[in-house]
PDB file of N, CA and C in Angstrom:
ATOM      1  N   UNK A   1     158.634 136.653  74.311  1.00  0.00           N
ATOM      2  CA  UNK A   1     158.116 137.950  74.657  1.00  0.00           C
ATOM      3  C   UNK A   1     157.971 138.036  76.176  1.00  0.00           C
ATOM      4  N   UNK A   2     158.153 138.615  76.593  1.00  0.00           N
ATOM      5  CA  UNK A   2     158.737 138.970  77.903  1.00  0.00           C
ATOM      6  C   UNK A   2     157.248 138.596  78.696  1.00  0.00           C
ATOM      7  N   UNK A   3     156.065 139.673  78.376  1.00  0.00           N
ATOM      8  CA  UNK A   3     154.456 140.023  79.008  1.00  0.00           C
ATOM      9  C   UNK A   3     154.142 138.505  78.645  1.00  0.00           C
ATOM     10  N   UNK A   4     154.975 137.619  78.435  1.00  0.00           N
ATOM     11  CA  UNK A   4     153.972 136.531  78.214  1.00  0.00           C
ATOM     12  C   UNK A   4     155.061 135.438  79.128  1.00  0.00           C
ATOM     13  N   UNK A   5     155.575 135.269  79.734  1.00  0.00           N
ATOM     14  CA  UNK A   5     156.708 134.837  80.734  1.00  0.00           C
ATOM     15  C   UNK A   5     155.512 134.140  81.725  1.00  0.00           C
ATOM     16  N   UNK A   6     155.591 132.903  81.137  1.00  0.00           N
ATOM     17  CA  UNK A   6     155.212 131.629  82.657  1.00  0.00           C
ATOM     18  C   UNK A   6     155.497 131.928  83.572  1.00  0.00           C
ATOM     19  N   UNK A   7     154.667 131.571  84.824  1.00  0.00           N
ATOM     20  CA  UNK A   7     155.508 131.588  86.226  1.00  0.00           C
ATOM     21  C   UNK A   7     156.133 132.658  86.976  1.00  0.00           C
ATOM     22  N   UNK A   8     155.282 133.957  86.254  1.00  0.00           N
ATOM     23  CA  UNK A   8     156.083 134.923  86.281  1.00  0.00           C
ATOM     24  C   UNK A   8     154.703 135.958  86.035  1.00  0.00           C
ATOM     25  N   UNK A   9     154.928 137.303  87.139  1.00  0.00           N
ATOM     26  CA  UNK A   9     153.783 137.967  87.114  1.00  0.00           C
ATOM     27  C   UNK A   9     153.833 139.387  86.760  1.00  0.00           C
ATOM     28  N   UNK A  10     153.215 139.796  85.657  1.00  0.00           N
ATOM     29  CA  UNK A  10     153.248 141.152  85.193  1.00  0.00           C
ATOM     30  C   UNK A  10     152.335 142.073  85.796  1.00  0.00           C
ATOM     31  N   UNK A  11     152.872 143.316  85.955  1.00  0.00           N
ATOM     32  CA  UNK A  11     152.112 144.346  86.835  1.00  0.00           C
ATOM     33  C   UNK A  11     151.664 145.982  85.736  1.00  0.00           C
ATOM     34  N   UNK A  12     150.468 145.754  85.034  1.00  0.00           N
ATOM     35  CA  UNK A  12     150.177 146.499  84.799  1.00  0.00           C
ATOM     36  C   UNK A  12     149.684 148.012  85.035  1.00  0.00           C
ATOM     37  N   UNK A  13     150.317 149.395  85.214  1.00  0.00           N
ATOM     38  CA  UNK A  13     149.570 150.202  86.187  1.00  0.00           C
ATOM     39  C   UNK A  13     148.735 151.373  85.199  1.00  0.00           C
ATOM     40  N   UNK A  14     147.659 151.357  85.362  1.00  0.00           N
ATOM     41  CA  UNK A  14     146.583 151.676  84.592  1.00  0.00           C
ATOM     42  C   UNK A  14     146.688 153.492  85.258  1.00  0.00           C
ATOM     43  N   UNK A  15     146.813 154.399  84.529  1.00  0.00           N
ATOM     44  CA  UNK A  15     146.394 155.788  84.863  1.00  0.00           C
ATOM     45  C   UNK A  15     144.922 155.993  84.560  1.00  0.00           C
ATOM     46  N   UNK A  16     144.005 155.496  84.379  1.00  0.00           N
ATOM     47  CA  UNK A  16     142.701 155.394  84.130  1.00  0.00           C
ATOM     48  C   UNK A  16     142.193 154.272  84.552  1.00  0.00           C
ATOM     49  N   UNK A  17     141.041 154.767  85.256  1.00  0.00           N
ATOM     50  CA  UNK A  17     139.960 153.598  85.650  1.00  0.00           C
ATOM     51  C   UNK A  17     139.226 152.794  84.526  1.00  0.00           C
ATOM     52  N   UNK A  18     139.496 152.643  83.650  1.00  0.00           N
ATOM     53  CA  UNK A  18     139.413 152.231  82.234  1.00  0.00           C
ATOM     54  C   UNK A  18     139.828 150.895  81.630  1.00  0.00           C
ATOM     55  N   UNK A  19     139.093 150.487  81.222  1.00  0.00           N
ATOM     56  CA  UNK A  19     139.870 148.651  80.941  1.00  0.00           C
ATOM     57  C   UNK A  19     138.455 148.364  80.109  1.00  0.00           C
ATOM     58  N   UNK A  20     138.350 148.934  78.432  1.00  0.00           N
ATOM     59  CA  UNK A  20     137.246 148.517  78.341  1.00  0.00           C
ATOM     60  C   UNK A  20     136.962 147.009  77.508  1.00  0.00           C
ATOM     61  N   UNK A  21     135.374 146.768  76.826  1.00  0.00           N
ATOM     62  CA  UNK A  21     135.409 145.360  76.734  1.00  0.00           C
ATOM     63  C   UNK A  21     136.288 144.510  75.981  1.00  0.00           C
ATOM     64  N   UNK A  22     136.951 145.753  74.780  1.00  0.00           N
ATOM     65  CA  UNK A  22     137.768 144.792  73.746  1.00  0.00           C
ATOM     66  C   UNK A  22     139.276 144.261  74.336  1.00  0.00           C
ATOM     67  N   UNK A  23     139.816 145.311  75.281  1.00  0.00           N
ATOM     68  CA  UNK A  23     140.719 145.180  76.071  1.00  0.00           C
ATOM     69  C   UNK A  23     140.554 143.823  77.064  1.00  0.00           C
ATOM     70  N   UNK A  24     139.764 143.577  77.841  1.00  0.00           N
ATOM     71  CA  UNK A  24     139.387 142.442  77.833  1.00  0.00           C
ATOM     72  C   UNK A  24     139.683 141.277  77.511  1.00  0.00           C
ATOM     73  N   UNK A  25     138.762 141.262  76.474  1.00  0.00           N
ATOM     74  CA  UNK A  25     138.744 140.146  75.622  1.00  0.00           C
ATOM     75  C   UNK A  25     139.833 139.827  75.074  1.00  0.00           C
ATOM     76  N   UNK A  26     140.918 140.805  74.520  1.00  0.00           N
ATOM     77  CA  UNK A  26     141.993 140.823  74.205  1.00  0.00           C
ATOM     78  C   UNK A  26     142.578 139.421  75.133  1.00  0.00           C
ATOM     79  N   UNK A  27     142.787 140.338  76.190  1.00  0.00           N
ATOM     80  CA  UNK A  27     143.505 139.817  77.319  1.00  0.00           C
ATOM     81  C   UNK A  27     143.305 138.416  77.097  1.00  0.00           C
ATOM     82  N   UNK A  28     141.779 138.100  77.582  1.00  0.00           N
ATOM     83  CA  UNK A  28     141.006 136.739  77.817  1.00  0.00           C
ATOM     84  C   UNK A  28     141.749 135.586  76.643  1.00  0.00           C
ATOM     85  N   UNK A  29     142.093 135.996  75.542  1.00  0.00           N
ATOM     86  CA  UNK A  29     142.279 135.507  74.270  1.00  0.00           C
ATOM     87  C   UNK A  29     143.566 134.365  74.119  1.00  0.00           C
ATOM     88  N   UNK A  30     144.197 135.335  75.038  1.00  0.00           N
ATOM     89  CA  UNK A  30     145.769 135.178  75.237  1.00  0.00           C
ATOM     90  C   UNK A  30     145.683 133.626  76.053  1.00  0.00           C
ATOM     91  N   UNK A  31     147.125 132.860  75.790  1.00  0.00           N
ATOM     92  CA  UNK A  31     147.248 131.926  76.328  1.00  0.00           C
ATOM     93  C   UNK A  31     147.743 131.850  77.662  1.00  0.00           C
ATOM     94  N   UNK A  32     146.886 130.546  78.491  1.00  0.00           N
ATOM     95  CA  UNK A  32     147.794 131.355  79.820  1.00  0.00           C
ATOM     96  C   UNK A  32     147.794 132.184  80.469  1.00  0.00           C
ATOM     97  N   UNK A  33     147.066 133.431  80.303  1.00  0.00           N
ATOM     98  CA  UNK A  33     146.974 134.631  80.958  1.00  0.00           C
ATOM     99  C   UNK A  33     145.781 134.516  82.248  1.00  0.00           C
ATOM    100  N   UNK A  34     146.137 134.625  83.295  1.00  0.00           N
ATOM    101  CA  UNK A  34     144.750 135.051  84.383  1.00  0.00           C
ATOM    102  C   UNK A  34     145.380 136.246  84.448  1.00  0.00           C
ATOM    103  N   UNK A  35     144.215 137.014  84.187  1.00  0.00           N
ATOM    104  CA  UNK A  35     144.425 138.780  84.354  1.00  0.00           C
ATOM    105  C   UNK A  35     143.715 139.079  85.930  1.00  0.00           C
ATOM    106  N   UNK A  36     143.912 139.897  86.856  1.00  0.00           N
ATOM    107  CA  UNK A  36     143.513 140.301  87.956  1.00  0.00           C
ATOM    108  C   UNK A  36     143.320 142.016  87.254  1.00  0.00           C
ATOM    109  N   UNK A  37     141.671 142.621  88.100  1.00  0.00           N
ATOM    110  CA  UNK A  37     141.753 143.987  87.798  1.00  0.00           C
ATOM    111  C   UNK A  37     141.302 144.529  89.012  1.00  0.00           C
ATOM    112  N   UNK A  38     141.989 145.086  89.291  1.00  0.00           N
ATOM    113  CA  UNK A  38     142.538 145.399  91.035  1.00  0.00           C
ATOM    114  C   UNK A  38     141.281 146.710  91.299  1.00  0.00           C
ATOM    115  N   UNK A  39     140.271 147.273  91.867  1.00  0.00           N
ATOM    116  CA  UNK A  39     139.837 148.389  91.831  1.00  0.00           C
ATOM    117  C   UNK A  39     139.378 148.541  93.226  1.00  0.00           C
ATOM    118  N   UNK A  40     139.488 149.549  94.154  1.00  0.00           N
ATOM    119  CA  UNK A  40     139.701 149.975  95.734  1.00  0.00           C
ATOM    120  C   UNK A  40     138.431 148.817  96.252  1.00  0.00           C
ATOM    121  N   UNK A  41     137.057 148.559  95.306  1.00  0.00           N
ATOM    122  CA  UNK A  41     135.951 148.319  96.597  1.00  0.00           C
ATOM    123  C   UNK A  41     136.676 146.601  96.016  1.00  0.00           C
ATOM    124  N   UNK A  42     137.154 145.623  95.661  1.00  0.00           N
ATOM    125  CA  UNK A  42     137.321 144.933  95.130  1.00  0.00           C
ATOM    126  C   UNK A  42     138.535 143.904  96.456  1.00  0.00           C
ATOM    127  N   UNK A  43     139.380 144.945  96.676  1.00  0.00           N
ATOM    128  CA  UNK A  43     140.730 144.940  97.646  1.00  0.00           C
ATOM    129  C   UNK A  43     140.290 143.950  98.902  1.00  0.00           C
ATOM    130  N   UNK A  44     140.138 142.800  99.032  1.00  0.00           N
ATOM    131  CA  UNK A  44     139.982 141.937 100.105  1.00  0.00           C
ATOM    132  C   UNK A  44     141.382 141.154 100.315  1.00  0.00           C
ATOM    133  N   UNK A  45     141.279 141.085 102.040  1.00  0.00           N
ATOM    134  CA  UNK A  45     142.487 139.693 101.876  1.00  0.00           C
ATOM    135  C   UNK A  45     142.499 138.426 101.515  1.00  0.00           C
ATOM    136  N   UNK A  46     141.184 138.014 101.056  1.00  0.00           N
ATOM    137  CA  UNK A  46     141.560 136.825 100.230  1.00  0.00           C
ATOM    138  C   UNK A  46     141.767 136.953  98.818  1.00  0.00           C
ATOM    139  N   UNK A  47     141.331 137.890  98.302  1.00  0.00           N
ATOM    140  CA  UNK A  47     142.155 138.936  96.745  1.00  0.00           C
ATOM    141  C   UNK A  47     143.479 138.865  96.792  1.00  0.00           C
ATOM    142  N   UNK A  48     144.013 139.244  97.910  1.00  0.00           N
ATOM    143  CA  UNK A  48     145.417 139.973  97.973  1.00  0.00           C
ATOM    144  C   UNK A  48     146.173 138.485  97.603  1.00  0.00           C
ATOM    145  N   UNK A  49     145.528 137.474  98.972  1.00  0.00           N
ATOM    146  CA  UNK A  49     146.696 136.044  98.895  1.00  0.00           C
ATOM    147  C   UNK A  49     146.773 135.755  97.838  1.00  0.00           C
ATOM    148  N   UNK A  50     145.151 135.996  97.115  1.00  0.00           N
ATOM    149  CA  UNK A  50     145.550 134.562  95.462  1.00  0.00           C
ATOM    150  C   UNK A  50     146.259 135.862  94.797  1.00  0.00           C
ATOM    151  N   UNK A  51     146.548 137.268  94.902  1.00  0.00           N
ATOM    152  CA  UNK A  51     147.706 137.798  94.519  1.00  0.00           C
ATOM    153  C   UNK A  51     149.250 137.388  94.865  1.00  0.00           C
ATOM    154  N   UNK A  52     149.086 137.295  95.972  1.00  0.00           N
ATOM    155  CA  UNK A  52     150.532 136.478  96.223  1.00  0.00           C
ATOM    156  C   UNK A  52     151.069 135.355  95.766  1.00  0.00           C
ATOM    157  N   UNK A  53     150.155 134.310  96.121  1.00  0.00           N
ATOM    158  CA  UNK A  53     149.826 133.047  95.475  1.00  0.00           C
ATOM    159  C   UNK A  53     150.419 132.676  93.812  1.00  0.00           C
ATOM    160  N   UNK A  54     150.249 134.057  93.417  1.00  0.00           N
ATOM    161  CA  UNK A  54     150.704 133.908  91.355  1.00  0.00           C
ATOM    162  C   UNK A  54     149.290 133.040  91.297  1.00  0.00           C
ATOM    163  N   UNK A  55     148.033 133.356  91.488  1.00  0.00           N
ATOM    164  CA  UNK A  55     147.128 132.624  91.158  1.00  0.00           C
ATOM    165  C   UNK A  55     146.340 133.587  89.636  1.00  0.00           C
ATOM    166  N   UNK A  56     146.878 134.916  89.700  1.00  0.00           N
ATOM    167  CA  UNK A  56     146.724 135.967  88.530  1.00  0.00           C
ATOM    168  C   UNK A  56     148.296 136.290  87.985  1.00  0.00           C
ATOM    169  N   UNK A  57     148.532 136.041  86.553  1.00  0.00           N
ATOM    170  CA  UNK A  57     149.487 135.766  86.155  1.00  0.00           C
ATOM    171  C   UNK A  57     150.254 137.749  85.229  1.00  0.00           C
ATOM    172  N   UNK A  58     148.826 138.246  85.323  1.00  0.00           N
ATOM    173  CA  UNK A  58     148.641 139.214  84.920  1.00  0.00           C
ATOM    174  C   UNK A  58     147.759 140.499  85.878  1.00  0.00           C
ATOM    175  N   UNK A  59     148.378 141.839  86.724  1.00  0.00           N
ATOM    176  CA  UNK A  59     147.815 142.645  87.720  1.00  0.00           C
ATOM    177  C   UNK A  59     147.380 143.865  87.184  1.00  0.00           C
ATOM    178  N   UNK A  60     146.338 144.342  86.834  1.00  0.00           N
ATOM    179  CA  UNK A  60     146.229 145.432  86.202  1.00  0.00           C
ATOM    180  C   UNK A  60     145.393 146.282  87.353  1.00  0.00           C
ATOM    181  N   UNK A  61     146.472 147.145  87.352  1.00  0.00           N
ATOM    182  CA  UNK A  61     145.773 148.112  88.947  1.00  0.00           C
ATOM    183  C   UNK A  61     145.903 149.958  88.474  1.00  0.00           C
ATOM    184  N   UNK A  62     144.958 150.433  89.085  1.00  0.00           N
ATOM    185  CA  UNK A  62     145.011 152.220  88.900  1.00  0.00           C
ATOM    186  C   UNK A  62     146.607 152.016  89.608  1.00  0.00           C
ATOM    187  N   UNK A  63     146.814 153.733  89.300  1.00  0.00           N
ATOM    188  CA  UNK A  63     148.047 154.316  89.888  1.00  0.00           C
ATOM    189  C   UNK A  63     147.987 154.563  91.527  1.00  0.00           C
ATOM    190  N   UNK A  64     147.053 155.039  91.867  1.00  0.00           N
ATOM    191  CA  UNK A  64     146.798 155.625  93.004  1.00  0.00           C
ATOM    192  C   UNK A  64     146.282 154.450  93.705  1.00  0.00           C
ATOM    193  N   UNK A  65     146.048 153.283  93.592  1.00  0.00           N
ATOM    194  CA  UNK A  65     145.912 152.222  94.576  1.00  0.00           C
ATOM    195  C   UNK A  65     147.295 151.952  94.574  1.00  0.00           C
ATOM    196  N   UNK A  66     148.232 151.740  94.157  1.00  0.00           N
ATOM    197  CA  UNK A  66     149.457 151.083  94.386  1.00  0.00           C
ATOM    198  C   UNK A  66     149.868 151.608  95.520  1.00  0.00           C
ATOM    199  N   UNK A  67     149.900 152.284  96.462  1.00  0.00           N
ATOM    200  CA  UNK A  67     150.289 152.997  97.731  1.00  0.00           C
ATOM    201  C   UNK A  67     149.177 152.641  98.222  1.00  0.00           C
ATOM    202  N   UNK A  68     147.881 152.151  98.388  1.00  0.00           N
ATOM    203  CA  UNK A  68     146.677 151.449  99.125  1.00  0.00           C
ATOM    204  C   UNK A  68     147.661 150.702 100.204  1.00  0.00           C
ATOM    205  N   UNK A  69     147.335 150.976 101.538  1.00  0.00           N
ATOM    206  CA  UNK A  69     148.513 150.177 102.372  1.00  0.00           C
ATOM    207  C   UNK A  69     147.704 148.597 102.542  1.00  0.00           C
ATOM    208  N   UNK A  70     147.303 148.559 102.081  1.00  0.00           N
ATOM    209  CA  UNK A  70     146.834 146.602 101.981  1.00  0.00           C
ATOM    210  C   UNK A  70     147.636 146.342 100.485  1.00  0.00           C
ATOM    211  N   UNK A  71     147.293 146.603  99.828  1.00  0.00           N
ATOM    212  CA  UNK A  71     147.964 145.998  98.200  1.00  0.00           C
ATOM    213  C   UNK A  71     149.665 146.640  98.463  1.00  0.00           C
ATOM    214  N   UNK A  72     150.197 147.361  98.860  1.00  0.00           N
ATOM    215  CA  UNK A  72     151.494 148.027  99.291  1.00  0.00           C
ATOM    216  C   UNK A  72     151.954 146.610 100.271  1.00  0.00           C
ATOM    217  N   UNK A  73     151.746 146.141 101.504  1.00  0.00           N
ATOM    218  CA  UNK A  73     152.199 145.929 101.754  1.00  0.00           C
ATOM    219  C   UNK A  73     152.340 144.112 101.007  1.00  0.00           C
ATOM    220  N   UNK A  74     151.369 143.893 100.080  1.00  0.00           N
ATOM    221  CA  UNK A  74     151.322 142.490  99.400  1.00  0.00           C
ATOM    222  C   UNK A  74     152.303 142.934  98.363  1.00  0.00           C
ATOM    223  N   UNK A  75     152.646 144.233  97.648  1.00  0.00           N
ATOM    224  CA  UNK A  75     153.582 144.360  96.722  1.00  0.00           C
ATOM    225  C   UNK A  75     155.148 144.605  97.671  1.00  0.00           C
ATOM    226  N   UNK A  76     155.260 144.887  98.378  1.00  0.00           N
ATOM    227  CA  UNK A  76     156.590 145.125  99.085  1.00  0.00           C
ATOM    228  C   UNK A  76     156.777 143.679  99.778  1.00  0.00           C
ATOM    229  N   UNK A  77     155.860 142.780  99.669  1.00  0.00           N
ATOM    230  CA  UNK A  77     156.204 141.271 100.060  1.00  0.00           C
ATOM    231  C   UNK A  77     157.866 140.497  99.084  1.00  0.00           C
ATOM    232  N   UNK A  78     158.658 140.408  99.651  1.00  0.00           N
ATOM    233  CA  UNK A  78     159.798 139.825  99.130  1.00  0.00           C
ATOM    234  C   UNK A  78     159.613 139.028  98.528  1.00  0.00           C
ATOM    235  N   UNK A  79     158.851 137.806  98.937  1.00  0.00           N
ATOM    236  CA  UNK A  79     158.601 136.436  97.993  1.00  0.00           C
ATOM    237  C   UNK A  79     157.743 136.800  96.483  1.00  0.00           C
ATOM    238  N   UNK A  80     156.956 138.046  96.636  1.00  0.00           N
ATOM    239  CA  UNK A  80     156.010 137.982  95.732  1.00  0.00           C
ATOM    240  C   UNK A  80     157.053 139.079  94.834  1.00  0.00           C
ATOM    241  N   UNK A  81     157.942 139.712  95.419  1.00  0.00           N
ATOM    242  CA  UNK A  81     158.403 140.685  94.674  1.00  0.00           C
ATOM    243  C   UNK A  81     159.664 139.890  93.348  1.00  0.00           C
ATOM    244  N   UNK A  82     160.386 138.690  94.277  1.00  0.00           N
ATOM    245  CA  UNK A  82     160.634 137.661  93.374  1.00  0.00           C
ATOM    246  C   UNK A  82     160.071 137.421  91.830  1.00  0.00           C
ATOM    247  N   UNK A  83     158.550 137.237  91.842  1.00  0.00           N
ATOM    248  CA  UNK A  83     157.734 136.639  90.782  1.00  0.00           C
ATOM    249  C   UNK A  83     157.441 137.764  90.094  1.00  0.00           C
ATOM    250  N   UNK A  84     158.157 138.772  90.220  1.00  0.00           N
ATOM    251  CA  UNK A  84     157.529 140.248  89.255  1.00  0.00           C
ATOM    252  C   UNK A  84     158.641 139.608  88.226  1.00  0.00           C
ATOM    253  N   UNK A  85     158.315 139.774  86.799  1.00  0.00           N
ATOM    254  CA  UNK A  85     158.785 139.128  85.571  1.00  0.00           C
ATOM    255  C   UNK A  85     158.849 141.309  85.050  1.00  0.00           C
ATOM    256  N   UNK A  86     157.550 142.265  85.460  1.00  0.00           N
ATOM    257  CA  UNK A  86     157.701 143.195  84.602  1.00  0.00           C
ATOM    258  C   UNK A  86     156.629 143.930  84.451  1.00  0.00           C
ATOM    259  N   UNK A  87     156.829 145.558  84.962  1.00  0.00           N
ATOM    260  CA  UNK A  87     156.040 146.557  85.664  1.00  0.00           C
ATOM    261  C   UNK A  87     155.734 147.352  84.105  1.00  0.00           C
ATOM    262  N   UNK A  88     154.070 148.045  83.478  1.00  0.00           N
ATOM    263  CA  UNK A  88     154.414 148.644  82.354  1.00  0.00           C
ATOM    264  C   UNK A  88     153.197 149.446  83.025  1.00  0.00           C
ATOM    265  N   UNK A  89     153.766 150.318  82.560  1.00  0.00           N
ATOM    266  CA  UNK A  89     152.635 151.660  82.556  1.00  0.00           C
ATOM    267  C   UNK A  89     151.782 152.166  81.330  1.00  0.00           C
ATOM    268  N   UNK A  90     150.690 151.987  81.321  1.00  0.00           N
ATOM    269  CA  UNK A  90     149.902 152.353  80.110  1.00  0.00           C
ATOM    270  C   UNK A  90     149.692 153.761  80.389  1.00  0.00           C
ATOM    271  N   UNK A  91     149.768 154.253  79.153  1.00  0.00           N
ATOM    272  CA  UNK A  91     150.023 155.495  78.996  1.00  0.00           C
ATOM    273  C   UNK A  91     150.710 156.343  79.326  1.00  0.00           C
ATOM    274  N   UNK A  92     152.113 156.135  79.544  1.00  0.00           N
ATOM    275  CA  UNK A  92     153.362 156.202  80.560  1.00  0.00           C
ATOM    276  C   UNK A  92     153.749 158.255  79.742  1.00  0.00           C
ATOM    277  N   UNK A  93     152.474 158.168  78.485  1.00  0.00           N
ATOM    278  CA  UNK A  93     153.393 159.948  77.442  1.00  0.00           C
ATOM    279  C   UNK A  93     152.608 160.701  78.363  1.00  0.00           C
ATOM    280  N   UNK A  94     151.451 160.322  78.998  1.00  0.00           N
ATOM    281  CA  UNK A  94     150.762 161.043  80.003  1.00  0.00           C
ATOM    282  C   UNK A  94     150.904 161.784  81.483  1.00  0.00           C
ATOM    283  N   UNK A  95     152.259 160.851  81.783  1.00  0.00           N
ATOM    284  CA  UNK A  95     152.557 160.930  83.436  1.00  0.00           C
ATOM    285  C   UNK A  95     153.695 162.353  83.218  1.00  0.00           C
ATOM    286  N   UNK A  96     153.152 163.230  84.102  1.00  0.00           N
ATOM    287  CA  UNK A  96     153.982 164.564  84.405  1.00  0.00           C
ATOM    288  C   UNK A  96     155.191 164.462  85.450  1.00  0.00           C
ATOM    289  N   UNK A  97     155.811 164.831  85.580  1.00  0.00           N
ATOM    290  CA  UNK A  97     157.125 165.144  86.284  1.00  0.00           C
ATOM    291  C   UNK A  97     156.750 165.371  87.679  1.00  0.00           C
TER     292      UNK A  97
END
């Protein structure tokens, strides 16, 4: 299964500030998984490196931070762009034209 790819970092992009506890736990459950949950007051540069790093194996970030020019320029990083395994959009029937 692809979202579950070692060594390899999935980028979740959340249209809601929303991630609640069962979701979570879900996550937590899973083997292997370090989940990162990215939210604007959260955004430090030592956040960002162990983002680079693959020290979170799993990125679950709002929509509207992804253009945040600190997390932008750690996602437009070449080396880190390498380790993207696979970008999913939750709730992708929601997003308008």
């Amino acid at each position: 299964m692809p979202c579950l790819l070692r060594a390899l970092v999935v980028i979740i992009i959340l249209l809601f500030n929303i991630i609640n506890v069962e979701q979570k736990v879900k996550i937590k459950e899973l083997f292997r998984i370090r989940p990162a949950y990215i939210y604007a007051e959260i955004i430090s540069a030592r956040f960002l490196r162990e983002i680079r790093i693959k020290v979170y194996t799993h990125i679950l970030i709002l929509l509207e931070l992804l253009v945040n020019k600190r997390f932008y320029k750690t996602l437009t990083n070449p080396t880190f762009r390498a380790y993207i395994s696979l970008v999913v959009i939750n709730k992708v029937h929601l997003v308008a034209n």
